[in-house]
Protein backbone atom coordinates (compact mmCIF):
# COMPACT_ATOMS: atom_id res chain seq x y z
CA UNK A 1 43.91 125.22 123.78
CA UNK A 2 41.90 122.62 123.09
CA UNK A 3 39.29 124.90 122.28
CA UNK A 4 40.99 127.03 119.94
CA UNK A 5 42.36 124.41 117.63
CA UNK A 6 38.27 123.17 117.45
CA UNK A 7 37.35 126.58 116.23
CA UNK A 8 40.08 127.49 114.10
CA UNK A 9 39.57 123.89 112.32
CA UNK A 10 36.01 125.06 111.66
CA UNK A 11 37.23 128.69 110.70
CA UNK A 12 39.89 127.11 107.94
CA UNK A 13 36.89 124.53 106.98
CA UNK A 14 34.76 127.19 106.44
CA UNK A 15 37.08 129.19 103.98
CA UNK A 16 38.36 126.16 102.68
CA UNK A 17 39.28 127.50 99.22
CA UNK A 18 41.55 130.60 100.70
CA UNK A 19 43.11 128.11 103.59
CA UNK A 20 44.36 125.30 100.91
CA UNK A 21 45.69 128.50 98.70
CA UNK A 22 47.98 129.48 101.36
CA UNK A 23 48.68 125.92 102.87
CA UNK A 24 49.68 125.17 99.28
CA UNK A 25 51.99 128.54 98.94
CA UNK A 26 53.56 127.35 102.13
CA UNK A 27 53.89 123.60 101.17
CA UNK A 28 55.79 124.76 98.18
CA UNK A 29 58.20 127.01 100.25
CA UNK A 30 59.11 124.26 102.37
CA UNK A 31 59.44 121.94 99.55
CA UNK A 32 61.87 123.57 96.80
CA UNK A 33 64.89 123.50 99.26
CA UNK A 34 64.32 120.23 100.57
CA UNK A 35 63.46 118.87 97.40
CA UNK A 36 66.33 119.93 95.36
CA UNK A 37 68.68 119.16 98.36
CA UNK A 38 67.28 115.96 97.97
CA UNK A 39 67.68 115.38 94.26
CA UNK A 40 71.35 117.28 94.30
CA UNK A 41 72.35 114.52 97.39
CA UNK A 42 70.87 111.45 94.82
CA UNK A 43 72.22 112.91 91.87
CA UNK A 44 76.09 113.30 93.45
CA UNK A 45 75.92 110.44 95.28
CA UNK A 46 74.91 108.10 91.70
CA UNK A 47 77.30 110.09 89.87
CA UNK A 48 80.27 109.61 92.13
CA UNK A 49 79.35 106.05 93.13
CA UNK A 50 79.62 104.94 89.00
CA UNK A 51 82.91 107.24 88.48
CA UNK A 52 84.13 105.32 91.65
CA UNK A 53 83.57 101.97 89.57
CA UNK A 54 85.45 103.27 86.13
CA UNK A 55 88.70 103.64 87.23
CA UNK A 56 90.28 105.41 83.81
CA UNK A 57 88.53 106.65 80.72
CA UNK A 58 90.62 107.25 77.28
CA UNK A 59 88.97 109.18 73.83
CA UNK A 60 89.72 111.61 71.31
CA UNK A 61 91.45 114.69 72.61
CA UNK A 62 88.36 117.70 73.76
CA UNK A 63 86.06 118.28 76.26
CA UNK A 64 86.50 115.89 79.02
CA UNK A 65 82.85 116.56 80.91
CA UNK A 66 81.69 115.16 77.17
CA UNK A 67 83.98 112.11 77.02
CA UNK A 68 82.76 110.85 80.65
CA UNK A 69 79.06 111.30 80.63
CA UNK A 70 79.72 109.41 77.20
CA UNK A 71 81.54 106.56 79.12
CA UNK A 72 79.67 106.53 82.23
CA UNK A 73 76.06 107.73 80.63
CA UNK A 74 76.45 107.06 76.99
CA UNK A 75 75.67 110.67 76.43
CA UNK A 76 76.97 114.17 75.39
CA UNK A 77 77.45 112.48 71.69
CA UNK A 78 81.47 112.81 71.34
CA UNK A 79 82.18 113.94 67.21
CA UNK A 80 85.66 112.56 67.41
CA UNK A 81 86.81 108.58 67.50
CA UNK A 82 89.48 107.17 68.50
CA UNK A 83 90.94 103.62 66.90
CA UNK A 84 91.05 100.25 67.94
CA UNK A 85 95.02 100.90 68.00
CA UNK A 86 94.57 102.40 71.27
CA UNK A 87 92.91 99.46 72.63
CA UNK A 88 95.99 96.91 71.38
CA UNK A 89 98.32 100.48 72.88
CA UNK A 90 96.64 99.51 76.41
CA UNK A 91 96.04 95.81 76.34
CA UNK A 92 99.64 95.37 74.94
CA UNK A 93 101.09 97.91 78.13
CA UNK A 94 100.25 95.37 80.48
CA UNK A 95 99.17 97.99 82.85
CA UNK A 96 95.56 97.65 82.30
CA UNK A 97 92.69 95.96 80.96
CA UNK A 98 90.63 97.71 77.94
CA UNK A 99 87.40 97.58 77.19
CA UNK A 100 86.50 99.20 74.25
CA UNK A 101 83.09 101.42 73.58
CA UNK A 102 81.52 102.19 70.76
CA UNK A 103 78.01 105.09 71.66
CA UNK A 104 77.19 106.33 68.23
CA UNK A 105 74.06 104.54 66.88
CA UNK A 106 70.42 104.04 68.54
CA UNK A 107 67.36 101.64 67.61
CA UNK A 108 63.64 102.88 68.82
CA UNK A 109 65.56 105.66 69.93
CA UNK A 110 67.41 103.97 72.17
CA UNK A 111 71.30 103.99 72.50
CA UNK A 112 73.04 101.08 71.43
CA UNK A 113 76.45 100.39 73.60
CA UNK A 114 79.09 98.53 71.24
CA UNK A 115 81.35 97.02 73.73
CA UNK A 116 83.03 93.71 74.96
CA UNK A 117 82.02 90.49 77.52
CA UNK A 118 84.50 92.51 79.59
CA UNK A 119 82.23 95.42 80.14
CA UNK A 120 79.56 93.31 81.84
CA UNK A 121 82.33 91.77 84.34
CA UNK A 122 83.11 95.52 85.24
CA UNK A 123 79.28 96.62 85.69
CA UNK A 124 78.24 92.81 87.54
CA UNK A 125 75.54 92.72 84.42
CA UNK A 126 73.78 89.48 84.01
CA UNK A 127 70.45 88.60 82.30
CA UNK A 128 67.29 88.31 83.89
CA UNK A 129 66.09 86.25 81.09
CA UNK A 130 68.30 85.00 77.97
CA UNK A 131 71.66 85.39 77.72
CA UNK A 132 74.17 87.81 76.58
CA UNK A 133 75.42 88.53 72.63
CA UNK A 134 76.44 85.13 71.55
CA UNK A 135 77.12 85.83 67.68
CA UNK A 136 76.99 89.20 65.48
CA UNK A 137 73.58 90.92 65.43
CA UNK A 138 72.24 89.86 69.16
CA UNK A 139 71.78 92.59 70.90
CA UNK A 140 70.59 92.30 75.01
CA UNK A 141 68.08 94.93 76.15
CA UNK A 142 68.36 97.11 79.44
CA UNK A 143 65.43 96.19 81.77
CA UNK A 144 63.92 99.94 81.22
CA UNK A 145 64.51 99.51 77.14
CA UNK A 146 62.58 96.04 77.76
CA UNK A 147 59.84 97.54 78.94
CA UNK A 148 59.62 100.94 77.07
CA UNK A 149 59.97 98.59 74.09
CA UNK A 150 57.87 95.75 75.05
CA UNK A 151 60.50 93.41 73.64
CA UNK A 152 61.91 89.94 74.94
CA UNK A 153 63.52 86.99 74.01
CA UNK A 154 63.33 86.52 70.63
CA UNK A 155 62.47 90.11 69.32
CA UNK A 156 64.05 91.88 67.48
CA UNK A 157 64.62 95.69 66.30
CA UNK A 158 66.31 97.30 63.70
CA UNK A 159 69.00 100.00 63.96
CA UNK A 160 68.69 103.74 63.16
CA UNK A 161 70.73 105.43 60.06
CA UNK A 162 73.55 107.40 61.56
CA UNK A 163 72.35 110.05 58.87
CA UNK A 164 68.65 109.60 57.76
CA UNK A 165 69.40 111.57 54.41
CA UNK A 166 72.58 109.39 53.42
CA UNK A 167 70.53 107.19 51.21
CA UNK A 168 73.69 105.66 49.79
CA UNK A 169 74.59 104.62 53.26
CA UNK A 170 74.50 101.26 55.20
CA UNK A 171 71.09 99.62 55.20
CA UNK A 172 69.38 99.36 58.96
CA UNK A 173 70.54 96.06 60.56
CA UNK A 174 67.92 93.89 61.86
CA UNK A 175 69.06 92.82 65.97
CA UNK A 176 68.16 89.75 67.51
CA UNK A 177 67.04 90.37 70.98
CA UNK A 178 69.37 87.46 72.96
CA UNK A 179 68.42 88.86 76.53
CA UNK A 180 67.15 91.40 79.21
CA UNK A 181 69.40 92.42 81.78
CA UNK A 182 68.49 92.64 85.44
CA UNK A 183 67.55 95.92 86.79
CA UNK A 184 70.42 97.59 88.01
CA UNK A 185 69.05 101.45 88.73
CA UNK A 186 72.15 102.76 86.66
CA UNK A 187 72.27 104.00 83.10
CA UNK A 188 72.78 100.09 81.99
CA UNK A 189 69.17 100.09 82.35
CA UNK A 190 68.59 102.45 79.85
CA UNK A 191 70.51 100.97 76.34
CA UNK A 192 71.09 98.56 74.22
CA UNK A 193 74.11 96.32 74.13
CA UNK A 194 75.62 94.74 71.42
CA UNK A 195 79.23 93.25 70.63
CA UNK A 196 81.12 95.98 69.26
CA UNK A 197 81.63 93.91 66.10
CA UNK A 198 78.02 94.37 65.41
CA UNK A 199 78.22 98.30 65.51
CA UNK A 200 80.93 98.22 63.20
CA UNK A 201 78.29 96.29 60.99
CA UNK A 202 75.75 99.04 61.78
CA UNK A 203 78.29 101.48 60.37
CA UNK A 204 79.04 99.44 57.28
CA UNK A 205 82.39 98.53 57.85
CA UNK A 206 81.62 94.93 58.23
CA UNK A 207 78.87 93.53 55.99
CA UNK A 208 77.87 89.74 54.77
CA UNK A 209 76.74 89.21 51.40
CA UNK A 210 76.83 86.78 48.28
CA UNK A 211 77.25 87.21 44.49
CA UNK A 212 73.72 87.16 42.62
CA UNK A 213 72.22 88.61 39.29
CA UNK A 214 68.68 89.25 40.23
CA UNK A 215 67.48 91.12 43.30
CA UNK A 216 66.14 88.52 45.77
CA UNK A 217 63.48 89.47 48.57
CA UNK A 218 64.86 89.44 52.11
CA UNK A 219 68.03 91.61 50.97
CA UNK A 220 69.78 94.92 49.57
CA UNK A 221 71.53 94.82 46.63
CA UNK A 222 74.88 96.77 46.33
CA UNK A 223 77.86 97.06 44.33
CA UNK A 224 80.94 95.76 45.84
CA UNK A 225 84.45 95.64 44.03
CA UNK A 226 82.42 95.69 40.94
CA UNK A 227 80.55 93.23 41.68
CA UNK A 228 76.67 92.79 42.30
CA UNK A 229 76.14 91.15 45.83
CA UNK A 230 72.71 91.14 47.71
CA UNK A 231 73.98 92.52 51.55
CA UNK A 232 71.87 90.97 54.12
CA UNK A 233 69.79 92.82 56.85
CA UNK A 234 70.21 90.68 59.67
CA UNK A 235 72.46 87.85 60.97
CA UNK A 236 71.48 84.55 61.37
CA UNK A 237 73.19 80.58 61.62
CA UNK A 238 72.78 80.58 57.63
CA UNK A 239 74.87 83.74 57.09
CA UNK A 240 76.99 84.79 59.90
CA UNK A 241 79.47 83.01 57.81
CA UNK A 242 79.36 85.65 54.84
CA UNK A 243 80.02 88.46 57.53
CA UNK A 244 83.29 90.03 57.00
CA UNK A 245 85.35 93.26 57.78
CA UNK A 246 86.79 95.27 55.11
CA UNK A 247 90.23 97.67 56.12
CA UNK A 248 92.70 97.03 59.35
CA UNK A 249 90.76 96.64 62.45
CA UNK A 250 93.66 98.54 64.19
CA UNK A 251 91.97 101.30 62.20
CA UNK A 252 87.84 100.63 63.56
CA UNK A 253 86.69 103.15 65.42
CA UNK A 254 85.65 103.61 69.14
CA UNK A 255 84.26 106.60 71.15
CA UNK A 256 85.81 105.62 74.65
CA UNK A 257 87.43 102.58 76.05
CA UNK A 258 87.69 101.81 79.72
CA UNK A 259 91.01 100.93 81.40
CA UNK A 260 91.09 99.03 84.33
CA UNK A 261 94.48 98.94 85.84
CA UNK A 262 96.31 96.03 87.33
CA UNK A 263 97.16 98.68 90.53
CA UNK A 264 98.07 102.04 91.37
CA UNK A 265 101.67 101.77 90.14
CA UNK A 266 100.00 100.74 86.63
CA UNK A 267 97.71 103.41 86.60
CA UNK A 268 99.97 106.22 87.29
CA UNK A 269 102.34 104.89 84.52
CA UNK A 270 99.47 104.47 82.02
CA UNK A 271 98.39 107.86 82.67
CA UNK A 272 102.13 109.39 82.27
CA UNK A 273 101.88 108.19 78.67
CA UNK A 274 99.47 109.87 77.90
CA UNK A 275 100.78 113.24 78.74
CA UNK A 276 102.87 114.03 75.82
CA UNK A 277 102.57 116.94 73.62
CA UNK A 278 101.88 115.56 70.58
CA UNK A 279 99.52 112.96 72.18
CA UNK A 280 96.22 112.33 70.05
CA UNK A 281 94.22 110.87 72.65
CA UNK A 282 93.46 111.96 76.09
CA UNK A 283 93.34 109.84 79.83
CA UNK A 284 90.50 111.04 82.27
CA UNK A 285 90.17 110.00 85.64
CA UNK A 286 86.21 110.23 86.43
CA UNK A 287 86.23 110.32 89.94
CA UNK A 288 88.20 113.59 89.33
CA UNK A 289 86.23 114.99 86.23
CA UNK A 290 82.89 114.30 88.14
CA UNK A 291 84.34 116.25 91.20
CA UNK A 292 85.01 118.99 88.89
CA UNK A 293 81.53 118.97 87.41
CA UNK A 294 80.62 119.24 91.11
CA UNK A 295 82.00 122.12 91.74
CA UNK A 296 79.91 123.74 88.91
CA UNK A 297 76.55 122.58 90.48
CA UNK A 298 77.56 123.66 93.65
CA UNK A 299 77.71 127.12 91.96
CA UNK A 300 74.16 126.88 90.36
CA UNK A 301 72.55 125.01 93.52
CA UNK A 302 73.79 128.59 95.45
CA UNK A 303 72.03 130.67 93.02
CA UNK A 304 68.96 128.76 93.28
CA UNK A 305 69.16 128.53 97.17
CA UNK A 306 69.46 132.60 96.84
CA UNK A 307 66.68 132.53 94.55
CA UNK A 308 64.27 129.98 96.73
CA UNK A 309 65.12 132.16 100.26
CA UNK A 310 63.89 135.23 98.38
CA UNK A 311 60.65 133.39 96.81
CA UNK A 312 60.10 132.07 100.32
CA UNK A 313 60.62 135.48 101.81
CA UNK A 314 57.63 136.88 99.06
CA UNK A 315 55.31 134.56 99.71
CA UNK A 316 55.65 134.68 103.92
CA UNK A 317 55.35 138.43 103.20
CA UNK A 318 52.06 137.65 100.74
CA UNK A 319 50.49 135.16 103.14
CA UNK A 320 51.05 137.39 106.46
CA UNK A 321 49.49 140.15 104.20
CA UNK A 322 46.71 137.95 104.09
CA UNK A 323 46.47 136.83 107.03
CA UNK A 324 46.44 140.79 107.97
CA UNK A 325 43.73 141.45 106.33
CA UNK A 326 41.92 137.97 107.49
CA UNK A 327 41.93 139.62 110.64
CA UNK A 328 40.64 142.63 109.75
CA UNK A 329 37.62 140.79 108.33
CA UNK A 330 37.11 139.28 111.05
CA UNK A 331 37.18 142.11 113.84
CA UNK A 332 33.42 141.94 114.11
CA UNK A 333 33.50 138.08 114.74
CA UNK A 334 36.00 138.48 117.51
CA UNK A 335 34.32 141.39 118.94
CA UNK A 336 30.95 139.15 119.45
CA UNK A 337 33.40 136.61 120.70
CA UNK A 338 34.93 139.19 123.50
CA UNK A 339 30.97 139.56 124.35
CA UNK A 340 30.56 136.12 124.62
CA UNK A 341 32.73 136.07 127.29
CA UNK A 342 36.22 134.83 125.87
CA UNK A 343 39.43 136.74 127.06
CA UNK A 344 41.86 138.36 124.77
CA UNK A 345 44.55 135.81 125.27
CA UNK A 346 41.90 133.25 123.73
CA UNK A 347 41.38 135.08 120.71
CA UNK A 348 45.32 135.22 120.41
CA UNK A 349 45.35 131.52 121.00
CA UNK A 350 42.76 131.54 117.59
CA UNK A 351 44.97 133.50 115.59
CA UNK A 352 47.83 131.24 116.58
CA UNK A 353 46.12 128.00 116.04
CA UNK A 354 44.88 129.46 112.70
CA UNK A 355 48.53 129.93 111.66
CA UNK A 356 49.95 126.53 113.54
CA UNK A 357 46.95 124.81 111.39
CA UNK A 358 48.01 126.25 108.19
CA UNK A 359 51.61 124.96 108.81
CA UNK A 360 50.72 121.69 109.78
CA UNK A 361 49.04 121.45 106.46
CA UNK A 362 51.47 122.76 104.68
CA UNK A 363 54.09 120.33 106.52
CA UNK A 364 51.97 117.39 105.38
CA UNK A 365 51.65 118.76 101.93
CA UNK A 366 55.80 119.22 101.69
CA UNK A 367 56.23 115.89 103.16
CA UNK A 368 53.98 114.13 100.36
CA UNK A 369 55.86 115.79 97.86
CA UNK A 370 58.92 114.91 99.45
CA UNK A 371 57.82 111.54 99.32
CA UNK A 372 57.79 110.44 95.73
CA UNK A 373 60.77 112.82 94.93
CA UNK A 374 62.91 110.47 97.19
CA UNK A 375 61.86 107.53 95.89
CA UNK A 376 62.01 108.00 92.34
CA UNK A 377 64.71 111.40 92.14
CA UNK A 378 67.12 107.93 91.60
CA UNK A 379 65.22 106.84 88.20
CA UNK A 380 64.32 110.22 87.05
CA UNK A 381 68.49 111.53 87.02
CA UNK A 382 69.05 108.18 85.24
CA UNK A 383 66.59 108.80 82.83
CA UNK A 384 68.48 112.78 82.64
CA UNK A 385 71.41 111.67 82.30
């Protein structure tokens, strides 16, 4: 057999061009299922193990596959806030612990998370380098932001305009970067943290100014309760006095807030209060929402199974026509052979090592595909989500 292997080696050497074509048709059979079996087992497995850690998630009444990708994620942009009033609603329960979040502004095109100290107990978050928000305006950076950025300590950035052609709207708020977070492989990698006072400043809720006739450098001038004040940019030790709120904070807005019950008895109360008809704001469990979103995939991964059996079907048909007519082409070569002395079983044990060759490099092809999608499938449905 020996032999056989030797000379079909040569024979696929020889045609090399026509033997890595199919090898690389096969590789790519093999690879699609495994692959996206691969990705789909990553992808529920990081989705379920962060819905696992968020117990409860409470927003504005709608679609509840939006409200906890925009928890868990900070995607799927949700149009309607709730108020701070439902924080105080939880907190003052005594069922649960809230943590408020505010996902509606970005900086570099980054997301910046509005939140509480609270929300890095839940997550285990701690800086690699710096610290956390200490005052209004610090912002700490997700290790992936760090480095897409190229920011540190020190840096800073300056927030987006909610609406780019609101030219009457808050000016951009220049961040302080206070920290980078340790890599954590979850979407706390990928934004930008901030105390949710801040984002209220990015808004232009909150703002810090003084009185002044002329327009000074360093600063915007507005009019405020008839008044000409120059509203500063960016927070510092000089001015984080002059920062104020204006309205009832009962009233500032949040996209989602996280409740962390005391127990199970706490959570199943909390979440019978928010069944009522009239009820504004809805109560999600994620574990359950992400099941449901499960179900959907599972529905899509069987079409593209169905799809990927056929495909591999076509191209086995296409390469065994090939192969076919490979022998065909090579009647005259085997005839000599047959001359030369060599019995028909060893020409069938060339046309089977020929084929055993060609799926041994197609194995090794699938498995150095299969490779780098396992490694990095983890970072890549981060990234997509």
């Amino acid at each position: 057999m020996g032999g056989a292997f030797y000379l079909s080696w040569q024979h696929l050497r020889h045609h090399r061009g026509r033997s890595l074509l199919i090898a690389a048709c096969m590789a790519l059979t093999m690879y699609l299922p495994m692959g996206m079996q691969i990705v789909s087992h990553r992808f529920q497995t990081t989705m379920a193990r962060r819905a696992s850690l968020t117990p409860l998630v409470v927003g504005a009444q709608g679609s509840q596959f939006d409200l906890v990708l925009h928890a868990l994620y900070f995607r799927n942009r949700v149009d309607t806030a709730v108020d701070m009033q439902q924080v105080a609603r939880i907190q003052e329960s005594d069922l649960a612990t809230a943590i408020p979040l505010l996902i509606r502004f970005q900086a570099e095109g980054e997301h910046i998370v509005g939140t509480t100290p609270k929300y890095f107990d839940l997550r285990a978050l701690k800086p690699s380098t710096g610290t956390l928000p200490k005052r209004w305006g610090d912002c700490v950076l997700g290790a992936n932001v760090a480095k897409r950025l190229k920011l540190g300590v020190g840096d800073s950035l300056l927030s987006e305009p909610e609406n780019l052609f609101d030219l009457a709207g808050p000016s951009p708020l220049k961040m302080r970067v206070s920290g980078v977070l340790e890599q954590q492989f979850t979407a706390d990698d990928d934004a930008i943290f901030v105390d949710i006072e801040t984002t209220w400043i990015i808004q232009g809720i909150g703002h810090g100014h003084k009185p002044t006739k002329p327009k000074p450098e360093g600063g915007d001038e507005h009019i405020v309760d008839g008044a000409r004040v120059t509203a500063f940019v960016e927070v510092t030790d000089d001015n984080v006095g002059s920062f104020h709120f204006h309205g009832n904070r009962d009233e500032f807005p949040v996209t989602a807030i996280l409740a962390i019950p005391r127990d199970e008895k706490s959570q199943a109360i909390l979440e019978g209060r928010y069944l009522e008809q009239d009820e504004t704001a809805q109560i999600l469990l994620p574990s359950e929402v992400v099941d449901e979103l499960f179900q959907v995939v599972f529905q899509v991964e069987r079409l593209i199974y169905a799809a990927t059996a056929l495909l591999a079907l076509t191209t086995l048909a296409l390469i065994l026509q090939v192969m076919l007519l490979s022998f065909r082409l090579r009647r005259e070569e085997m005839k000599t052979m047959t001359l030369l002395g060599c019995s028909r079983g060893m020409i069938a044990k060339l046309y089977a090592s020929d084929f055993a060759l060609l799926i041994l490099m197609a194995a090794v092809g699938a498995g150095c595909l299969l490779i780098p999608t396992s490694i990095f499938s983890g970072e890549l449905i981060n990234q997509l989500m």
